[in-house]
Protein backbone atom coordinates (compact mmCIF):
# COMPACT_ATOMS: atom_id res chain seq x y z
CA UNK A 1 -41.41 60.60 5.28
CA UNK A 2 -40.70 59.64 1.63
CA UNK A 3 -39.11 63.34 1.19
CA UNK A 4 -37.26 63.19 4.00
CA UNK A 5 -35.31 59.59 2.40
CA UNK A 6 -35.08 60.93 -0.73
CA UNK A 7 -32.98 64.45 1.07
CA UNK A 8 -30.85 61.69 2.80
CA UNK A 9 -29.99 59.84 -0.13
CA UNK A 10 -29.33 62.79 -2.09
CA UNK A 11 -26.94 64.45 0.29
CA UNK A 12 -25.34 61.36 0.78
CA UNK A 13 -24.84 60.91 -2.59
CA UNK A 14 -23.56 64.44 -2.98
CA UNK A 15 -20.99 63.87 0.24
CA UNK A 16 -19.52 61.39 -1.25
CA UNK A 17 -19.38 62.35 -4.72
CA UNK A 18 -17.73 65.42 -3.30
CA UNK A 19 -15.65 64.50 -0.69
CA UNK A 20 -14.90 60.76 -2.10
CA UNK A 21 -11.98 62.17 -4.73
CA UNK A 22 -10.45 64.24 -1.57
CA UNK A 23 -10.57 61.31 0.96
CA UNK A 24 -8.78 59.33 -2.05
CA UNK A 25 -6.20 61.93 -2.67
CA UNK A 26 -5.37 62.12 0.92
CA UNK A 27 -4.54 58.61 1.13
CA UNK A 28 -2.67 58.48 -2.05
CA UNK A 29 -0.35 61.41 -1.18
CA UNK A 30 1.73 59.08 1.56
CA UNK A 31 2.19 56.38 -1.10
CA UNK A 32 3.83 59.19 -3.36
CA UNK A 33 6.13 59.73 -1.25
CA UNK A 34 9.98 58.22 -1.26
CA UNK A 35 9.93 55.51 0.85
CA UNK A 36 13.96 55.83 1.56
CA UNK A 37 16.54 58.75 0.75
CA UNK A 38 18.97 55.97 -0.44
CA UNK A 39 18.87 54.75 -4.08
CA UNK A 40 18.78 50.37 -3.50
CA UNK A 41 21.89 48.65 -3.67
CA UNK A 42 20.89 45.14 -3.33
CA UNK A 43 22.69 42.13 -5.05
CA UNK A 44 22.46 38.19 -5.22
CA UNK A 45 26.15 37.02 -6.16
CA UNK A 46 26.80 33.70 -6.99
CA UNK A 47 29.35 31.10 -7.99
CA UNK A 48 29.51 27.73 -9.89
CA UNK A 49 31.55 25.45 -11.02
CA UNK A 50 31.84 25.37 -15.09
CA UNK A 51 32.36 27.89 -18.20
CA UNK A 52 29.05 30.05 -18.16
CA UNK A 53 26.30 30.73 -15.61
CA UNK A 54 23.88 28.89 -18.37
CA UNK A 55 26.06 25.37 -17.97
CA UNK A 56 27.41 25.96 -14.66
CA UNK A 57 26.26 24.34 -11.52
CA UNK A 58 26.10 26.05 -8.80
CA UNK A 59 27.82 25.61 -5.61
CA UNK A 60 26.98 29.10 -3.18
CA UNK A 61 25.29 32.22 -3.41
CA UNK A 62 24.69 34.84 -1.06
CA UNK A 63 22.78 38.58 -0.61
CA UNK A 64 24.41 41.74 -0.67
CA UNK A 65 22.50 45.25 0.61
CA UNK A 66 24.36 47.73 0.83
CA UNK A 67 21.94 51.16 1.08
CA UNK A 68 21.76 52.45 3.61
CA UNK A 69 23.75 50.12 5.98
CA UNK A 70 25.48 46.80 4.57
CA UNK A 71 23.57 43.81 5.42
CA UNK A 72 22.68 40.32 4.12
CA UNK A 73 23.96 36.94 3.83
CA UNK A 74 27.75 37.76 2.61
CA UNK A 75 30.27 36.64 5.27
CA UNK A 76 31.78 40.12 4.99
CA UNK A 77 29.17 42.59 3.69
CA UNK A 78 30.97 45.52 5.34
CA UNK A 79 33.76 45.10 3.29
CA UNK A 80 32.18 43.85 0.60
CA UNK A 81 30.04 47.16 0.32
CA UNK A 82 32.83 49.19 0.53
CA UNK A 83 34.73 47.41 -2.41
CA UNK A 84 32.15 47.86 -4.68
CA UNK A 85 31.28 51.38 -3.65
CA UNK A 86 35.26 52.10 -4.57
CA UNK A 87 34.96 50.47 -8.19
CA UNK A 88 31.53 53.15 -8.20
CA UNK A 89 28.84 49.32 -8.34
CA UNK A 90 30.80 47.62 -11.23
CA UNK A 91 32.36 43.89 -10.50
CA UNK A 92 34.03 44.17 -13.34
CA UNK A 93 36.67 47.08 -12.60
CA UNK A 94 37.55 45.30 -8.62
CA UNK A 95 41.15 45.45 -8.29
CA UNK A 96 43.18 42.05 -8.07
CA UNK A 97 45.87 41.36 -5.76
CA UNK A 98 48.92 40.81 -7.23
CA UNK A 99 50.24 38.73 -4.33
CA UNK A 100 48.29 35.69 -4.81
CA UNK A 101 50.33 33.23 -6.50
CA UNK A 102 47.70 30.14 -8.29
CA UNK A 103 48.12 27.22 -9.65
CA UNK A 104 47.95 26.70 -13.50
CA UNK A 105 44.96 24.34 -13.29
CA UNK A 106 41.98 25.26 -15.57
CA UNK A 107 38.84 24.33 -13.21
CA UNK A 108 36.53 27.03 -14.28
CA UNK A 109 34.88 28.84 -11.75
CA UNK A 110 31.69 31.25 -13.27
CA UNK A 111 30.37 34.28 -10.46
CA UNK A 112 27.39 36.29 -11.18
CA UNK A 113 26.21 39.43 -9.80
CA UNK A 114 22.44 40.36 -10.11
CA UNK A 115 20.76 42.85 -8.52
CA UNK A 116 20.20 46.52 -8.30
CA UNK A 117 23.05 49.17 -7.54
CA UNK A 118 22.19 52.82 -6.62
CA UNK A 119 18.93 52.26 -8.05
CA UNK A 120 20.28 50.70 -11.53
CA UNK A 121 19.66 47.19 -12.97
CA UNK A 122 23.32 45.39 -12.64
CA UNK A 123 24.17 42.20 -14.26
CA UNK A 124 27.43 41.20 -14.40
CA UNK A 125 29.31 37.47 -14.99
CA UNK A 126 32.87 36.51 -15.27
CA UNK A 127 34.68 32.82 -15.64
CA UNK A 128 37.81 32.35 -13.37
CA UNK A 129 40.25 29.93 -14.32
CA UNK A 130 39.81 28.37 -10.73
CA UNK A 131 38.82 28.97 -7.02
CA UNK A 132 42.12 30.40 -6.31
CA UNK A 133 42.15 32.71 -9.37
CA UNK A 134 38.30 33.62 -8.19
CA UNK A 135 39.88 34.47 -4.85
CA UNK A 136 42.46 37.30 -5.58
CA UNK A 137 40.09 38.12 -8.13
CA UNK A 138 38.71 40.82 -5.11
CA UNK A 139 39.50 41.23 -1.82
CA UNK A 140 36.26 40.15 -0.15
CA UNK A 141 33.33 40.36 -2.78
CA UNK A 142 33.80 37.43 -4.52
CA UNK A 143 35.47 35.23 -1.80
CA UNK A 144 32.13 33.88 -0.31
């Protein structure tokens, strides 16, 4: 009887010391694997009143995902998306009308954009002179 443990403990040790590193390889393949084809494009913009994001306080600020599909909390994430995918992710280089006509009064308006574009880190922050100036700063990513 005692021989007869002593084979069961053995060849249980020797299944798993065998098979163990193969049943953990098979489960750690899947987590390998790319979980999407699309690089993340996810962003949190948002906007204050005052000269810097540090001294500002803020007022809104909403989600932006735009990988694969555009989604989140922007009141126009469609267009949004398709703004920033023109200016290739950077807030900076957004195109602004040249119709608007603003006032001249300095109420300083600060957006920031944080986040992740096609898999990069982005940062980005810019001061408006005001809301209006904020406003034709894009067509619909900053006007939120």
């Amino acid at each position: 009887m005692r021989n007869t443990a002593r084979w069961a403990a053995t060849w249980g040790l020797t299944a798993t010391t065998v098979c163990g590193p193969l049943a953990g390889a098979s489960l750690a393949s899947p987590a390998t694997a790319p979980a999407s084809l699309y690089a993340p494009s996810a962003l949190v913009l948002s906007v204050g009143h005052g000269e810097s994001a540090a001294t500002a306080a803020p007022l809104r600020a909403v989600t932006l995902t735009c990988a694969p599909t555009a989604s989140g909390t922007h009141p126009a994430a469609d267009a949004a998306c398709a703004e920033l995918r023109a200016a290739h992710g950077d807030p900076g280089a957004l195109a602004a009308e040249d119709t608007v006509v603003c006032t001249r009064e300095y109420a300083p308006v600060v957006v920031t954009v944080d986040g992740v574009w096609q898999g990069r880190r982005l940062s980005y922050e810019r001061t408006f002179a005001n809301e209006c100036v904020k406003n034709a700063g894009s067509a619909t990513v900053f006007t939120f």
